[in-house]
Every structure is written in structure tokens, then in C-alpha cells.
C-alpha atoms as a PDB file:
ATOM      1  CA  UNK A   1      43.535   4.118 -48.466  1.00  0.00           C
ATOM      2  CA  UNK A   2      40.446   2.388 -48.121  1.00  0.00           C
ATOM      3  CA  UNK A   3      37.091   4.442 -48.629  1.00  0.00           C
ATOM      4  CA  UNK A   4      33.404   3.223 -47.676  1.00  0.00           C
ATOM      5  CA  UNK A   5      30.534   4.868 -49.819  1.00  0.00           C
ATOM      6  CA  UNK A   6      27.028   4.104 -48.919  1.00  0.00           C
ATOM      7  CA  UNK A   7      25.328   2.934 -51.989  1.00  0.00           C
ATOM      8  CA  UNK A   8      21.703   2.717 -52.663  1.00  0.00           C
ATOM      9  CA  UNK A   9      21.540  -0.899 -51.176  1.00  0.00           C
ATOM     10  CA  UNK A  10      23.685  -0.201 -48.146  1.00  0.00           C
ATOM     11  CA  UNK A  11      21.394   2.595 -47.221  1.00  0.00           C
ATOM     12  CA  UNK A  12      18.187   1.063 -47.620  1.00  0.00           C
ATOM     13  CA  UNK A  13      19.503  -2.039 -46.098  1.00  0.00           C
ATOM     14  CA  UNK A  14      20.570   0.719 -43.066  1.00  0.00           C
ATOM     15  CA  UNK A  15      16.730   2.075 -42.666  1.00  0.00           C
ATOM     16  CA  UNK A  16      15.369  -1.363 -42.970  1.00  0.00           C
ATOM     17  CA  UNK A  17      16.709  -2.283 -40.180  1.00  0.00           C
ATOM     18  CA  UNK A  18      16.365   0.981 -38.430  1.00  0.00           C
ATOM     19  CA  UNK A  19      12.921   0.817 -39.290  1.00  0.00           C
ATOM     20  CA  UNK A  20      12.488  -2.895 -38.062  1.00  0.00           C
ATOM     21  CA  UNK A  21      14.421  -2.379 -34.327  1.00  0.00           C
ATOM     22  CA  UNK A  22      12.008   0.878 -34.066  1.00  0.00           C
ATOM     23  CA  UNK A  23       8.619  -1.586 -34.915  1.00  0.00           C
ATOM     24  CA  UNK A  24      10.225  -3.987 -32.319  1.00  0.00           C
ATOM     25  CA  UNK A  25      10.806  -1.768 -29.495  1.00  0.00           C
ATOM     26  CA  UNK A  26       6.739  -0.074 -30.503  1.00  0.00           C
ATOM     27  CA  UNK A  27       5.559  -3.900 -30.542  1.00  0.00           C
ATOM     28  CA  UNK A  28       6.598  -4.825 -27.169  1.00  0.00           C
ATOM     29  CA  UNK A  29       5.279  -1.144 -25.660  1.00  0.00           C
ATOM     30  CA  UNK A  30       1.733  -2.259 -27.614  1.00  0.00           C
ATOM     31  CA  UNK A  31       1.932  -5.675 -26.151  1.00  0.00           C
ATOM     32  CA  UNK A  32       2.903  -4.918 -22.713  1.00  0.00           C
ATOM     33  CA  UNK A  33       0.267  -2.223 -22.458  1.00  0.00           C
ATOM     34  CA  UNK A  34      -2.370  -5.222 -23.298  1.00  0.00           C
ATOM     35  CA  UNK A  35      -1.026  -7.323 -20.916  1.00  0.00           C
ATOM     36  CA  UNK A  36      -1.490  -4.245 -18.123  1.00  0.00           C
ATOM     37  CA  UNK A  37      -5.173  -3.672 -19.468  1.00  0.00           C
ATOM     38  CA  UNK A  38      -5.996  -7.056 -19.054  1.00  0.00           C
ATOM     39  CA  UNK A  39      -4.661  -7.259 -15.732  1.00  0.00           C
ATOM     40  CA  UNK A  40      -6.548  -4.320 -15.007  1.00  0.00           C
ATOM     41  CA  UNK A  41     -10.181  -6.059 -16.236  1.00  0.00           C
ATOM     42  CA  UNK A  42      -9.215  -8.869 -14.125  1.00  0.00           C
ATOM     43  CA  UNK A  43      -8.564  -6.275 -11.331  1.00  0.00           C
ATOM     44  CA  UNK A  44     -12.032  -5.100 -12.256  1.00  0.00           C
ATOM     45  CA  UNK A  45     -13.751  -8.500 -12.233  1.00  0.00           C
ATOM     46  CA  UNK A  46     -12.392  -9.606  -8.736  1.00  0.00           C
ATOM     47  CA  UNK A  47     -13.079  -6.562  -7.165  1.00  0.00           C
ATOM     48  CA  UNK A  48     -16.790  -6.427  -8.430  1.00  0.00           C
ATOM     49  CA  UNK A  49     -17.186 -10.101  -7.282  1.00  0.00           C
ATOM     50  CA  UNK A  50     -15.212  -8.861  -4.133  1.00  0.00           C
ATOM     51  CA  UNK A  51     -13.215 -12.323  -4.787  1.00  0.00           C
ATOM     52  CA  UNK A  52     -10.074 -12.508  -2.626  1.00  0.00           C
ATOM     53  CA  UNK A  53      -8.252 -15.195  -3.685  1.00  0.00           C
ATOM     54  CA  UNK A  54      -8.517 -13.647  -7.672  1.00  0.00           C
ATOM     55  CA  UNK A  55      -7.161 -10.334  -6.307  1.00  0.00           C
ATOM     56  CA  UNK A  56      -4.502 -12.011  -4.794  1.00  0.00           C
ATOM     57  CA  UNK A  57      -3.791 -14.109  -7.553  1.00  0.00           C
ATOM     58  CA  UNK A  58      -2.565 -10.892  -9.422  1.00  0.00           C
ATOM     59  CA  UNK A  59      -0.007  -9.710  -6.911  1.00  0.00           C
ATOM     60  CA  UNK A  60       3.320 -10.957  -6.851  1.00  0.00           C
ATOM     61  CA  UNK A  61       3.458 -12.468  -3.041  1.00  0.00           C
ATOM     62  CA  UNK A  62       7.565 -12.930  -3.468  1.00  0.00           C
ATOM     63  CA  UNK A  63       9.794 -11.757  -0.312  1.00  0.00           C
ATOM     64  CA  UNK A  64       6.192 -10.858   1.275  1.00  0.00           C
ATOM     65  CA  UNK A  65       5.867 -11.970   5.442  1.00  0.00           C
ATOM     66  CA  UNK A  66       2.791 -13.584   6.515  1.00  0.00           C
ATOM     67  CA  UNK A  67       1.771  -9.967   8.794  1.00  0.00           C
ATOM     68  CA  UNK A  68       2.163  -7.510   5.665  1.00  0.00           C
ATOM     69  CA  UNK A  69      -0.101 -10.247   3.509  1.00  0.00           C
ATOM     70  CA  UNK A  70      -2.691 -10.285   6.133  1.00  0.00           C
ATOM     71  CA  UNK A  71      -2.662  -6.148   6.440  1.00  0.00           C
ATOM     72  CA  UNK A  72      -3.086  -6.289   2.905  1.00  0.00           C
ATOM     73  CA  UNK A  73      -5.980  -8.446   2.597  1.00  0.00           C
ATOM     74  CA  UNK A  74      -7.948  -6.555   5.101  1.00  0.00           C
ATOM     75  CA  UNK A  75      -7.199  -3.401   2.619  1.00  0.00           C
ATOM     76  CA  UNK A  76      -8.704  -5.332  -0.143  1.00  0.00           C
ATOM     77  CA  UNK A  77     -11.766  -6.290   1.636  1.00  0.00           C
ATOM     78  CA  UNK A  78     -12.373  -2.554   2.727  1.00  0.00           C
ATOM     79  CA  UNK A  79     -12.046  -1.751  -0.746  1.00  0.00           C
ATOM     80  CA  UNK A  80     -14.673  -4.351  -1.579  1.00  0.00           C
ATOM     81  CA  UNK A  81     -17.201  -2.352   0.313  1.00  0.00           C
ATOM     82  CA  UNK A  82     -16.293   1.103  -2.290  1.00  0.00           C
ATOM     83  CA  UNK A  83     -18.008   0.710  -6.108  1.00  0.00           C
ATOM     84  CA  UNK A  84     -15.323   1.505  -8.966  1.00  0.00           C
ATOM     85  CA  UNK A  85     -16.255   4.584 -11.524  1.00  0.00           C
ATOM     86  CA  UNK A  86     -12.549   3.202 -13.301  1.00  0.00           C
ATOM     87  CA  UNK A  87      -9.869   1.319 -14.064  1.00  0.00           C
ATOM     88  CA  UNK A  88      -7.728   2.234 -16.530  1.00  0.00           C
ATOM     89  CA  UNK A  89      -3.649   0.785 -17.408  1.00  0.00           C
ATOM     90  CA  UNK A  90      -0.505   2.550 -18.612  1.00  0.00           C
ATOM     91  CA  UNK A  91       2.677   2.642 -19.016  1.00  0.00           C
ATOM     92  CA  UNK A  92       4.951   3.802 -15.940  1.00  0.00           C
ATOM     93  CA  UNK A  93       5.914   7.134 -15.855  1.00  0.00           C
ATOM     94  CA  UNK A  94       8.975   8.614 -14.218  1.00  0.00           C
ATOM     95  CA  UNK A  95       7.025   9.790 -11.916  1.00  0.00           C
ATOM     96  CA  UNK A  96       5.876   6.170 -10.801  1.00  0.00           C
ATOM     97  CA  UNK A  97       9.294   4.752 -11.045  1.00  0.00           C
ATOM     98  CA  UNK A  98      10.861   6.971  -8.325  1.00  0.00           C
ATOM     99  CA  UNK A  99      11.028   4.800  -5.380  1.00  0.00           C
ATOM    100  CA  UNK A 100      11.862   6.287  -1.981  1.00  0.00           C
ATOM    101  CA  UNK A 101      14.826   5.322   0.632  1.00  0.00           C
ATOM    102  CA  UNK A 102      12.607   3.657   2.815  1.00  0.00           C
ATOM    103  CA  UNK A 103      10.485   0.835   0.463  1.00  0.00           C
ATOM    104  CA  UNK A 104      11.477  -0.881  -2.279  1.00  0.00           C
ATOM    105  CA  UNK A 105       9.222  -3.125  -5.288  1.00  0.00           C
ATOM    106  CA  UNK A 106       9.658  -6.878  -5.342  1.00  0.00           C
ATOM    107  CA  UNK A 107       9.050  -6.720  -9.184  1.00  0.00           C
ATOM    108  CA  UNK A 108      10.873  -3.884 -10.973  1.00  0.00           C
ATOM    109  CA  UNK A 109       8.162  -1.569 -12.305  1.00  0.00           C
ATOM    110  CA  UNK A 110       6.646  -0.875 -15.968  1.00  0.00           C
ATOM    111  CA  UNK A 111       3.102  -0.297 -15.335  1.00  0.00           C
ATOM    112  CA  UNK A 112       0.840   1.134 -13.633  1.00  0.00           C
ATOM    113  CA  UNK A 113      -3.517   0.224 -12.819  1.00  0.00           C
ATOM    114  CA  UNK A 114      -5.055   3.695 -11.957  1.00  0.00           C
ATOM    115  CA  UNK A 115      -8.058   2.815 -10.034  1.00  0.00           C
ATOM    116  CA  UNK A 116     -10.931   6.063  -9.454  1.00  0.00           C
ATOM    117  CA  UNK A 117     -13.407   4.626  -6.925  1.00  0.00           C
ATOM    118  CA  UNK A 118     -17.162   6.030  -6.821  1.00  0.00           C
ATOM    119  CA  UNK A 119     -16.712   8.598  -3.719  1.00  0.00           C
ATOM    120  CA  UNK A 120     -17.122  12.276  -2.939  1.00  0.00           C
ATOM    121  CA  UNK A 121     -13.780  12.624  -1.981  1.00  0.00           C
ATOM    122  CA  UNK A 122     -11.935  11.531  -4.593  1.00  0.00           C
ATOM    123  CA  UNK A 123     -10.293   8.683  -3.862  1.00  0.00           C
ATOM    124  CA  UNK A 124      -8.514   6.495  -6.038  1.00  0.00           C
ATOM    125  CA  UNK A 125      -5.744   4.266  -5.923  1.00  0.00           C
ATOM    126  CA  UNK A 126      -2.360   3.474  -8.681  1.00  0.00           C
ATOM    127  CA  UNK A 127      -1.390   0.087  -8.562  1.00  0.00           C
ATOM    128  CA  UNK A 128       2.495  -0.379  -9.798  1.00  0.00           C
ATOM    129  CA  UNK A 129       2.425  -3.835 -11.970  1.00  0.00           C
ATOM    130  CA  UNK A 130       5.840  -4.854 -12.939  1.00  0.00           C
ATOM    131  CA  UNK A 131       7.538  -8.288 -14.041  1.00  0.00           C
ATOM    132  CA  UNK A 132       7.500  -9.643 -17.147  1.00  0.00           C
ATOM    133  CA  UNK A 133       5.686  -7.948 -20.032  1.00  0.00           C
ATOM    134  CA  UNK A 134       3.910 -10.810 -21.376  1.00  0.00           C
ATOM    135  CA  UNK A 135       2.613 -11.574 -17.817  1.00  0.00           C
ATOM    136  CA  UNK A 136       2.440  -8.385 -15.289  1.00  0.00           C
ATOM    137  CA  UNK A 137       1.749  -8.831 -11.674  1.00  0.00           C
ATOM    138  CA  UNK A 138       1.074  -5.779  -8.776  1.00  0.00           C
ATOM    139  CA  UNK A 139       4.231  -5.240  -6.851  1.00  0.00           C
ATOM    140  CA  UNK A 140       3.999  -5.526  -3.343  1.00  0.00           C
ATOM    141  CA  UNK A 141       6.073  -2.545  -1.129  1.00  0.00           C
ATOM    142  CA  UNK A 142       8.848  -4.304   1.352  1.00  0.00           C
ATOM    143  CA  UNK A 143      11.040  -2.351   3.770  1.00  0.00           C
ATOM    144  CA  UNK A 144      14.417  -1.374   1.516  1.00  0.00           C
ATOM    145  CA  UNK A 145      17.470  -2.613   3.719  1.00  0.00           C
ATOM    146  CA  UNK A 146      18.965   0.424   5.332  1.00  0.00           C
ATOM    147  CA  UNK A 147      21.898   2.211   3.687  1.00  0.00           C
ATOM    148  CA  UNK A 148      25.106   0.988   3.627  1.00  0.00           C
ATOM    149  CA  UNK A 149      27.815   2.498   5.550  1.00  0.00           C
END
């Protein structure tokens, strides 16, 4: 009968490398949550130079019809016209990743831009971001196809 003991060198060879996948997996979180915060300064930038085309550079157009891209521009220019107290990027939460029956993301979700405008009321905005982590984009909300029966 064949027995396996873990010696010394097997062990530490076993942590190294449990040690290495767990710096991985905290790199990419570090990296991606750059990547959001600098999408959310260029957020930022447009916005305070109320430049269109830059805030629509950082939105991920795919699947989008011409009539929900034109709704969405007007949005952004009455959101010109409201100063921003913050902008701040994080990861997505549960909470941000539970999608309803009725839209769906055309980029799968990982961050979010929480955006508190200057107004007695409160209002704010969270932009989902989503795509790849080394180059986020918002995600535009389409109609989800209906249930299958």
C-alpha cells in the first residue's frame, strides 16, 4: 500500500502556491477597481465640460436602437445642467448585480460609478460599468426577451 506524507517541501510548495492564486485573484480586484476609478474621473471630466461625445465614449452602445440612444443623450444633457458634490467607484455588490425580469445589461456587471449630485434633494445616480477589467464601460439597460414558455 502506497502512503503520501507531506514533507516540509511539499507543504511549503502547497502554501506557495496557495499564497500566489490568493495575490492573483487580490491583484486583479486592485486593478479592476483602478480601471472603475478612472472611468469614473473621466465620468467626472466630461460631465464638468458637459462634453457629449466623451460621455458617450464611456458607454458600451452594443445591441442599443437609435430611440433609446437619443432618450439617453437628452438625460445626459439634463444632467449637465446639475453640479457634482461626487463620484466615487467600487466594486459591484450583490445588491447591484440583481437584475430584474424585465431589463437586462449588455455588458455583464462588476462595477459600479456612484454619482451624488449638488441638490437639496438628494439625488444621485449608480452607474453599473461592466466588461472587461482592464477596460470598463457603463452598461446600457435593453428590454430582456420575455420568458420562455
Amino acid at each position: 500500500m502506497l502512503s503520501f506524507a507531506f514533507t516540509p517541501r511539499l507543504r511549503l510548495w502547497a502554501l506557495s502556491g496557495f499564497l500566489a492564486c490568493l495575490l492573483a485573484v487580490m491583484g486583479v480586484n486592485v486593478w479592476r477597481l483602478a480601471e472603475l476609478k478612472a472611468l469614473a474621473r473621466n465620468w467626472q471630466l466630461a460631465h464638468s465640460r458637459k462634453d457629449l461625445p466623451a460621455i458617450e465614449a464611456l458607454y458600451c452602445w452594443d445591441e442599443v436602437d437609435p430611440s433609446l440612444r437619443l432618450k439617453m443623450q437628452e438625460v445626459f444633457r439634463q444632467e449637465f445642467e446639475i453640479p457634482v458634490r461626487s463620484v466615487t467607484a467600487e466594486l459591484a455588490s450583490k445588491i447591484d448585480l440583481l437584475l430584474g425580469e424585465t431589463q437586462r445589461p449588455n455588458l455583464e456587471p462588476t462595477g459600479v460609478v456612484v454619482v451624488q449630485f449638488e441638490s437639496a434633494d438628494g439625488l444621485g445616480a449608480r452607474l453599473i460599468a461592466g466588461g472587461p477589467w482592464w477596460r470598463p464601460k457603463f452598461t446600457v439597460f435593453l428590454p430582456a426577451p420575455p420568458p420562455a414558455k
